[in-house]
Protein backbone atom coordinates (compact mmCIF):
# COMPACT_ATOMS: atom_id res chain seq x y z
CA UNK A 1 111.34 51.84 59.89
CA UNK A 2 108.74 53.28 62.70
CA UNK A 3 111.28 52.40 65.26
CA UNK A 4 113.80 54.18 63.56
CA UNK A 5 110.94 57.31 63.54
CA UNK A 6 109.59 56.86 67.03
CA UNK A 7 113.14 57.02 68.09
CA UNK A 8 113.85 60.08 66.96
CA UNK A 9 110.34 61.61 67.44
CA UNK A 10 110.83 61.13 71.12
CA UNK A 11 113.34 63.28 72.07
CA UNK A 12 111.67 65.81 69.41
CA UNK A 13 108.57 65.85 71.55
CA UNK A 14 110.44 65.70 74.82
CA UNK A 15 112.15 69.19 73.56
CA UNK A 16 108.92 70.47 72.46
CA UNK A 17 107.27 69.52 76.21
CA UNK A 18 110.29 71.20 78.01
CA UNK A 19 110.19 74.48 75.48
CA UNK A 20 106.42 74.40 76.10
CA UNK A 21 106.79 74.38 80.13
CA UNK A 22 109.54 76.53 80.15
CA UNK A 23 107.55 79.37 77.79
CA UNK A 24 104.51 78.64 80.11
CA UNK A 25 106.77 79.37 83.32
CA UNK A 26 107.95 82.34 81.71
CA UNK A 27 104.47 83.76 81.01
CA UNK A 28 103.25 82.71 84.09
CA UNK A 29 106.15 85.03 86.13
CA UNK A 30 105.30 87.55 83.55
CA UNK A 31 101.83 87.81 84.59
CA UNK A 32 102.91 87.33 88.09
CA UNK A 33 104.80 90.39 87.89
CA UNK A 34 101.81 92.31 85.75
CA UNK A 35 99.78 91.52 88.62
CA UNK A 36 101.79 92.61 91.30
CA UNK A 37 102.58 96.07 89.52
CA UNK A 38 98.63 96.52 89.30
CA UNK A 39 98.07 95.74 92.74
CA UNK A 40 100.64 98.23 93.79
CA UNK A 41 99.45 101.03 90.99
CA UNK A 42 95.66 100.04 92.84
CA UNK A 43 96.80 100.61 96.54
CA UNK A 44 98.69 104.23 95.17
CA UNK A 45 95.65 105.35 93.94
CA UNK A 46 93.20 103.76 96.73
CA UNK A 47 95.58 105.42 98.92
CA UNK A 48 95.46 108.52 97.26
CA UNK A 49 91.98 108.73 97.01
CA UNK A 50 91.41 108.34 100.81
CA UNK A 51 93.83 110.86 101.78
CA UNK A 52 91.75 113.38 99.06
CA UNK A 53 88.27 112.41 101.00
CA UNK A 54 89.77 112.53 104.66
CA UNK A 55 90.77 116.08 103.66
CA UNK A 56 88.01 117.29 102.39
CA UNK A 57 86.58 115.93 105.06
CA UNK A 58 88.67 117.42 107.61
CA UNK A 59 87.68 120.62 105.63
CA UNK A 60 84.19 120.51 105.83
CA UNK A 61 83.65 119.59 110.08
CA UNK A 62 86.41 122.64 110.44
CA UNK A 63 84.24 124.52 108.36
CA UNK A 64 81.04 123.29 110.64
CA UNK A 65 82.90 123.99 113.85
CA UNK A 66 83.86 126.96 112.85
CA UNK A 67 80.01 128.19 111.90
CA UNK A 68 78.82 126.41 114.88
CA UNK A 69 80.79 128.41 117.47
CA UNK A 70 79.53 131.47 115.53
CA UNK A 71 75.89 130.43 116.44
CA UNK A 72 76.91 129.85 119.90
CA UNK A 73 78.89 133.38 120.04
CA UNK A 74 81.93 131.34 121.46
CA UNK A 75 85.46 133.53 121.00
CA UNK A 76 87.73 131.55 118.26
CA UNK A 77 89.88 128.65 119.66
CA UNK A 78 92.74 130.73 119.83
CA UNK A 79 91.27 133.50 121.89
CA UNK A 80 90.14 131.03 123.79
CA UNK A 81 93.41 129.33 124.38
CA UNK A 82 94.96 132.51 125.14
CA UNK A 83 91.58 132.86 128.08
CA UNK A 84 92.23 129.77 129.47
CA UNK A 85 95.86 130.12 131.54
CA UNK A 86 94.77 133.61 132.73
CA UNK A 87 91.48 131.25 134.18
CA UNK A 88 93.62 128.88 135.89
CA UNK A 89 95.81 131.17 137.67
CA UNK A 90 93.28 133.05 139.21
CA UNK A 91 91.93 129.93 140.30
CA UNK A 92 95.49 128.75 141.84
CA UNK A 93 95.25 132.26 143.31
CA UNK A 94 91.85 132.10 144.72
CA UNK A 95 92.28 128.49 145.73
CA UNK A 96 95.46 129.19 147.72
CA UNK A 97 95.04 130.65 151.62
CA UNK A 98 97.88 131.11 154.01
C-alpha cells in the first residue's frame, strides 16, 4: 500500500516543484522589471535635478559677471562686440602701407 502512495505522491510533488519554480521565475522577472522601471524613474529625476542646479547655476556666475564688469566699468558684452570689428579694421588699416 505505500508503494501504491509513493507512486502517486511523486508526480504530485514533481508538479508542485515545477509550479513552485515556475511562480518563482515569474516573480523573479516581475521584480526584474520593478527594478528596471525604478532605475529608469531614478535616472529621470537625477537627470532632472542636475539640469535644475546647472541652471541655476548658470544663473548665478551670469549674474556675477554681470556685477563684476559693473565694478570694473567694462561696456556690456554686446557693446563690446559691436567695439570690437570697428578695432580690427582700423588696425588692418593702420597695419597696411603701400
Amino acid at each position: 500500500m505505500h508503494t501504491h502512495w509513493k507512486n502517486r505522491l511523486a508526480p504530485a510533488a514533481l508538479g508542485l516543484a515545477l509550479m513552485t519554480l515556475v511562480g518563482c521565475d515569474a516573480a523573479e522577472q516581475s521584480a526584474q522589471k520593478l527594478a528596471e522601471g525604478a532605475k529608469k524613474e531614478a535616472q529621470a529625476l537625477i537627470e532632472e535635478s542636475v539640469g535644475e542646479v546647472v541652471d541655476e547655476l548658470n544663473r548665478q556666475v551670469d549674474s556675477l559677471q554681470e556685477s563684476t564688469n559693473r565694478a570694473l566699468g567694462k561696456a556690456e558684452p554686446e557693446e563690446e562686440a559691436e567695439t570690437e570689428p570697428q578695432e580690427a579694421e582700423r588696425t588692418r588699416e593702420e597695419g597696411v602701407e603701400t
